[in-house]
Protein backbone atom coordinates (compact mmCIF):
# COMPACT_ATOMS: atom_id res chain seq x y z
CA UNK A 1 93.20 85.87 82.63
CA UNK A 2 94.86 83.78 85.56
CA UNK A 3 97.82 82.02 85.14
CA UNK A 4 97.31 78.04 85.43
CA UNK A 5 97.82 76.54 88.79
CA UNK A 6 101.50 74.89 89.53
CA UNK A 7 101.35 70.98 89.52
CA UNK A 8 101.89 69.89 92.93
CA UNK A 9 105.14 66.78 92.79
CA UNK A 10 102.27 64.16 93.32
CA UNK A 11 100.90 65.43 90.05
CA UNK A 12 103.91 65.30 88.06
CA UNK A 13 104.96 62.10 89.57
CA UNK A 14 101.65 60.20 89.00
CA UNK A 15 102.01 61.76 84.75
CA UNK A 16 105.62 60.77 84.86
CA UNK A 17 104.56 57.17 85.88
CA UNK A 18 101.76 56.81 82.94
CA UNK A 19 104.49 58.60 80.69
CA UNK A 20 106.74 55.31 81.44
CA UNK A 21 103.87 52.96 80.46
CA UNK A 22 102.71 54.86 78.12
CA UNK A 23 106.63 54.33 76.00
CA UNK A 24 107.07 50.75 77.47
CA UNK A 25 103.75 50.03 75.20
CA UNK A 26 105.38 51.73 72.06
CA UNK A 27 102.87 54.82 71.84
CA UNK A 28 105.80 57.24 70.88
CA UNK A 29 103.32 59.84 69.80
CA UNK A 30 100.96 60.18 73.04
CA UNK A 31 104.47 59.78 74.68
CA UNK A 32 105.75 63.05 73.03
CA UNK A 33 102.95 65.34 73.48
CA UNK A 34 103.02 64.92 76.79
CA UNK A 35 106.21 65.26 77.46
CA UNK A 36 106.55 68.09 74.91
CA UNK A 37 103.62 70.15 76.97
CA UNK A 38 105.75 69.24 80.33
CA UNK A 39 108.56 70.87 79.18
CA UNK A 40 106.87 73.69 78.41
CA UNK A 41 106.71 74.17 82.53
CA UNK A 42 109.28 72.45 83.60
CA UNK A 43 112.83 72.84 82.18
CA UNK A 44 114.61 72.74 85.22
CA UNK A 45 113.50 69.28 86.15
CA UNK A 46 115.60 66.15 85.62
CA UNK A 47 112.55 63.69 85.45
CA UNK A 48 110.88 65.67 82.63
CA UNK A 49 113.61 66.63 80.42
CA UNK A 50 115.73 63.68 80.18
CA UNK A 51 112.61 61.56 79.07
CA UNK A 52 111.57 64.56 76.76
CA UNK A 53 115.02 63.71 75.19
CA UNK A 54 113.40 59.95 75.05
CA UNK A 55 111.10 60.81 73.31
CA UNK A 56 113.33 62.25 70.88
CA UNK A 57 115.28 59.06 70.39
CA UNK A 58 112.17 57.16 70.01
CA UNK A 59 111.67 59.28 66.86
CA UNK A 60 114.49 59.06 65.49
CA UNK A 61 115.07 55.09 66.01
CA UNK A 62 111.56 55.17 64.08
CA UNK A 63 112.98 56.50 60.77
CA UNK A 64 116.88 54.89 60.76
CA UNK A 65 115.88 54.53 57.45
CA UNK A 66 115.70 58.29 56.29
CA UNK A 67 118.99 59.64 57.17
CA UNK A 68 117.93 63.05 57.43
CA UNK A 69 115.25 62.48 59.73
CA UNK A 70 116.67 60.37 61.77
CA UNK A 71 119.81 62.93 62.16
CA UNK A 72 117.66 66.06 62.85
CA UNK A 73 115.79 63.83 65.95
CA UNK A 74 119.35 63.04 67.57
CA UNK A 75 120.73 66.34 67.47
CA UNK A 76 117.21 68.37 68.91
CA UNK A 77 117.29 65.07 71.88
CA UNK A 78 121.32 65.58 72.37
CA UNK A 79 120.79 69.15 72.94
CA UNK A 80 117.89 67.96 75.86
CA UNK A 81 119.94 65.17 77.41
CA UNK A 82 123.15 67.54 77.69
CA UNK A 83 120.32 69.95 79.59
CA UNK A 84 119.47 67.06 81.93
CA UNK A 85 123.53 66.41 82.43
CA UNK A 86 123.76 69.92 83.30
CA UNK A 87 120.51 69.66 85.94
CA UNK A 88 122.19 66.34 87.27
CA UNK A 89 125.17 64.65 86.31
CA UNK A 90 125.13 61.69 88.67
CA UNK A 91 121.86 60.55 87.58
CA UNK A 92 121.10 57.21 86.34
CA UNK A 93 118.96 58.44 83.56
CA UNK A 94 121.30 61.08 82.12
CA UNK A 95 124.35 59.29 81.92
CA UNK A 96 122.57 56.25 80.72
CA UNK A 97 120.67 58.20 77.59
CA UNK A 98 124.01 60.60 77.08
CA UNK A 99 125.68 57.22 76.28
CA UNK A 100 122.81 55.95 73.94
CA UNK A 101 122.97 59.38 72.21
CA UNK A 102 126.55 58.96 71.61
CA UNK A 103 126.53 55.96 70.72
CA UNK A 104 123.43 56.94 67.75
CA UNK A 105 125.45 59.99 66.45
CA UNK A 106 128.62 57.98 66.28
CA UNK A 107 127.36 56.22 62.94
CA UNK A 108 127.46 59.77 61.06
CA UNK A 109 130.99 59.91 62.15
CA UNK A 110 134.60 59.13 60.87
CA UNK A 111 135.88 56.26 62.00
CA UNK A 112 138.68 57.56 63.97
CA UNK A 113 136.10 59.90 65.72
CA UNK A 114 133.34 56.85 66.18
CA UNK A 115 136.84 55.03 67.72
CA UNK A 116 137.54 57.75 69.93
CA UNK A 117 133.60 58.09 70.74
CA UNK A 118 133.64 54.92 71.57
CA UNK A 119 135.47 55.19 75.00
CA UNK A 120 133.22 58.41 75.99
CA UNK A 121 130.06 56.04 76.15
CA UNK A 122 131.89 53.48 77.98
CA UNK A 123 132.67 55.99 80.47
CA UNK A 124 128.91 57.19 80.57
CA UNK A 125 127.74 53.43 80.59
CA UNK A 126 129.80 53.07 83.83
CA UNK A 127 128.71 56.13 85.62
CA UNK A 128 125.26 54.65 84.96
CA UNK A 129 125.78 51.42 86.25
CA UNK A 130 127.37 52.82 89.29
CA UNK A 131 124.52 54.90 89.83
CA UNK A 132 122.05 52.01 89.37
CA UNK A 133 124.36 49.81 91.70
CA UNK A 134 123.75 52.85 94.64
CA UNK A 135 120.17 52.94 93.86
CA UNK A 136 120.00 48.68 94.35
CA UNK A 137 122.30 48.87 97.43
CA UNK A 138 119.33 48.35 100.19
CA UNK A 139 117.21 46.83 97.68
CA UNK A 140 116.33 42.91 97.92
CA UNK A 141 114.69 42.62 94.15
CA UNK A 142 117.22 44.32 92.26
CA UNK A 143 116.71 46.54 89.28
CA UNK A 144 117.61 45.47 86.00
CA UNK A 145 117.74 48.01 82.98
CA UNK A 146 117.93 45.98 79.85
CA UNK A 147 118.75 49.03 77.62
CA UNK A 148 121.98 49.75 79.22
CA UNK A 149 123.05 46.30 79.21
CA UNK A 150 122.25 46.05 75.29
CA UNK A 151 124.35 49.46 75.32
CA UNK A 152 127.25 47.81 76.64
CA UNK A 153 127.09 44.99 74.24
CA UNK A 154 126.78 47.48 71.11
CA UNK A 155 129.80 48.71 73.02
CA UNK A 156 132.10 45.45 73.04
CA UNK A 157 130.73 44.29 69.87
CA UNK A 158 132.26 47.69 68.03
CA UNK A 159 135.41 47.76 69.57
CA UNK A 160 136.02 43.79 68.91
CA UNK A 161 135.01 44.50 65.66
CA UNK A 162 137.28 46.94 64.54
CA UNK A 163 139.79 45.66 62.45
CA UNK A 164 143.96 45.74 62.80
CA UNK A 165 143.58 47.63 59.55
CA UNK A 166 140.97 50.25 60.74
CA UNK A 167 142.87 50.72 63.85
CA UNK A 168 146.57 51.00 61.96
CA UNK A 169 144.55 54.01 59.74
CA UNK A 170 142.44 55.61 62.83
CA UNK A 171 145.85 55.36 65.00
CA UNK A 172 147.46 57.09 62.23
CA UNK A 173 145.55 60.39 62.90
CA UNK A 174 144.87 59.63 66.43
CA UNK A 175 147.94 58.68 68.24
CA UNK A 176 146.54 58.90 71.76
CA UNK A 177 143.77 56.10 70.83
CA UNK A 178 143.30 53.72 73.49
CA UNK A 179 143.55 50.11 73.02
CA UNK A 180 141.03 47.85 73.21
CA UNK A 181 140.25 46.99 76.51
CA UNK A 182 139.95 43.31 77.53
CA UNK A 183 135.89 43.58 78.18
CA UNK A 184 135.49 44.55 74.65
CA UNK A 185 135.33 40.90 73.31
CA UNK A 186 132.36 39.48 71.33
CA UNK A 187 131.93 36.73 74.07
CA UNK A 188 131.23 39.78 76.92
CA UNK A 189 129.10 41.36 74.03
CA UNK A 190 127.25 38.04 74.18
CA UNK A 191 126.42 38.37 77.98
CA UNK A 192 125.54 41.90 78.28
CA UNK A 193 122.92 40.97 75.53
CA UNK A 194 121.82 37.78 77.45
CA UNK A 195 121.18 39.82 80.58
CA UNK A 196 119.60 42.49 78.51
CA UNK A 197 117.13 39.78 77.41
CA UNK A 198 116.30 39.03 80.95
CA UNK A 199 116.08 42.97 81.58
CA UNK A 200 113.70 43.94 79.48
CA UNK A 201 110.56 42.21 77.26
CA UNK A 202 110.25 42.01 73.69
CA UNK A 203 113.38 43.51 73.14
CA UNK A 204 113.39 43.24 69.63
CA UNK A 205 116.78 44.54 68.57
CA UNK A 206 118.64 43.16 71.52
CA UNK A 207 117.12 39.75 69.99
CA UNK A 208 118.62 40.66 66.84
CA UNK A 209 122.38 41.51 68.23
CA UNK A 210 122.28 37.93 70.21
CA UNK A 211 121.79 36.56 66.51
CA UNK A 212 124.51 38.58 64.83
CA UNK A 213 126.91 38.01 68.16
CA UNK A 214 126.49 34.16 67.61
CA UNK A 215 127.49 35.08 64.21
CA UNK A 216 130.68 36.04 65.00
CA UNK A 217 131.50 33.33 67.13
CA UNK A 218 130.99 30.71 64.83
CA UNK A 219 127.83 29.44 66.05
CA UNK A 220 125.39 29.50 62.95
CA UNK A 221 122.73 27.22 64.67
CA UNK A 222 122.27 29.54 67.78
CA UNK A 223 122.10 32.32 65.30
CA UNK A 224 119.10 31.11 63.58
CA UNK A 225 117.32 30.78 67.07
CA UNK A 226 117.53 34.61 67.25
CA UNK A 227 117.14 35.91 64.20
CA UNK A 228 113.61 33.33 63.78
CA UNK A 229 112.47 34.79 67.43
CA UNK A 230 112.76 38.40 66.45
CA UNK A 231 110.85 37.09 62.99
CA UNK A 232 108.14 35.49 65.21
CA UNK A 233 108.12 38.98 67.56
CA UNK A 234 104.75 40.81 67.84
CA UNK A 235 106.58 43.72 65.54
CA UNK A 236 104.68 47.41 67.31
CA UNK A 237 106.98 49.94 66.36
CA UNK A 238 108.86 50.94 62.90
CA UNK A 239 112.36 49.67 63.93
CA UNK A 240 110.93 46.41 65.04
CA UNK A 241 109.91 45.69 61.59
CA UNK A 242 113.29 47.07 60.25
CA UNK A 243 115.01 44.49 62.70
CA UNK A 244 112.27 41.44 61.34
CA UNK A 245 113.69 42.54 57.66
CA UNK A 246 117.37 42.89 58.43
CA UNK A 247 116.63 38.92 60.28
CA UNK A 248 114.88 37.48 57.21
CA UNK A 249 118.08 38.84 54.67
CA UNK A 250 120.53 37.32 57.23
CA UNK A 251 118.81 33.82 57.40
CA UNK A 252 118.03 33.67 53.71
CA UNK A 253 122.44 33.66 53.50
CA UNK A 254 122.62 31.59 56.80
């Protein structure tokens, strides 16, 4: 029997492209077949395995609602974006979805560890940015990337939100704990999630952290704006329709 015939890099690049499309349209399963057959072939490139690992965290973000599940799909796509890190650890891509990972696990953590976890994805977020910023250098239409921008604002939004009480108790068993930096503010949370908004389409859940951000700084009215638009969303995938709930139980209180 012969052995199948190597994919030339036009190949793979051209499947790679589709692949993109293919999760920008919310069709996680086609997504993950493909991907999963890929890696079959191709573990020791950085293209294929750190959107295999994608794929992963579209699964899991599709059952949040069964811990289990959801736990068992972050841990088998953390193992595959530490395997990209180790391929290439100045890649956009790798940092970027090592920070989103990170920053999925930390809510089955303590809170001193999710504290202390925290400042890893910050540093992650960074290296991403700084990797986008070299890749936009020569570049007149520049690229935006929505998720990491969203990432960001989760970022500011936790650290703002941790209370003097949390910190006094997390400090208490973590005495080298940073303090919070001066980004981490709700109103920078607010702008990361604006820009996010302008980064990516139907961005469901990035409508629904605008609401809750306006929230917190006292501005019911712009709130409701939010929380109606991701209510009025075309809802595609599972965690869209857990972010339409989540809005309707909010403005029911608002």
């Amino acid at each position: 029997r012969k052995s199948p015939v190597p994919m030339s890099q036009n190949e793979l690049n051209e499947i790679l492209t589709n692949v993109d499309v293919i999760n920008e349209q919310k069709k996680y399963d086609q997504h993950y077949n493909i991907l999963k057959d890929l890696y079959k072939e191709n573990r020791d490139n950085v293209e294929v395995v750190w959107r295999y690992a994608r794929a992963h965290y579209n699964f899991a973000h599709e059952c949040e609602d069964d811990k289990k599940e959801n736990k068992k799909w972050l841990n088998s796509g953390f193992k595959l974006i530490n395997e990209a890190y180790e391929l290439d650890d100045t890649h956009f891509a790798t940092n970027k979805w090592k920070a989103i990972y990170l920053s999925s696990l930390s809510e089955y953590m303590g809170l001193k560890q999710k504290i202390s976890n925290a400042f890893e994805i910050k540093k992650y977020s960074d290296k991403a940015i700084s990797a986008l910023n070299e890749k936009n250098k020569n570049r007149e239409e520049k690229i935006l990337d929505g998720t990491l921008d969203h990432l960001i604002g989760r970022w500011c939004y936790r650290i703002a939100d941790i209370s003097w009480l949390e910190r006094k108790l997390a400090t208490a068993v973590l005495t080298s704990l940073p303090e919070a930096p001066k980004e981490a503010t709700f109103e920078n949370a607010l702008s990361h999630f604006l820009r996010a908004d302008k980064g990516k389409k139907d961005f469901i859940i990035n409508y629904l952290w605008i609401g809750h951000t306006y929230r917190k700084l006292g501005n019911k009215q712009k709130a409701k704006i939010w929380y109606r638009k991701v209510i009025k969303s075309k809802l595609i995938s599972y965690s869209d329709k857990l972010s339409a709930k989540e809005s309707k139980k909010i403005l029911s209180r608002l």
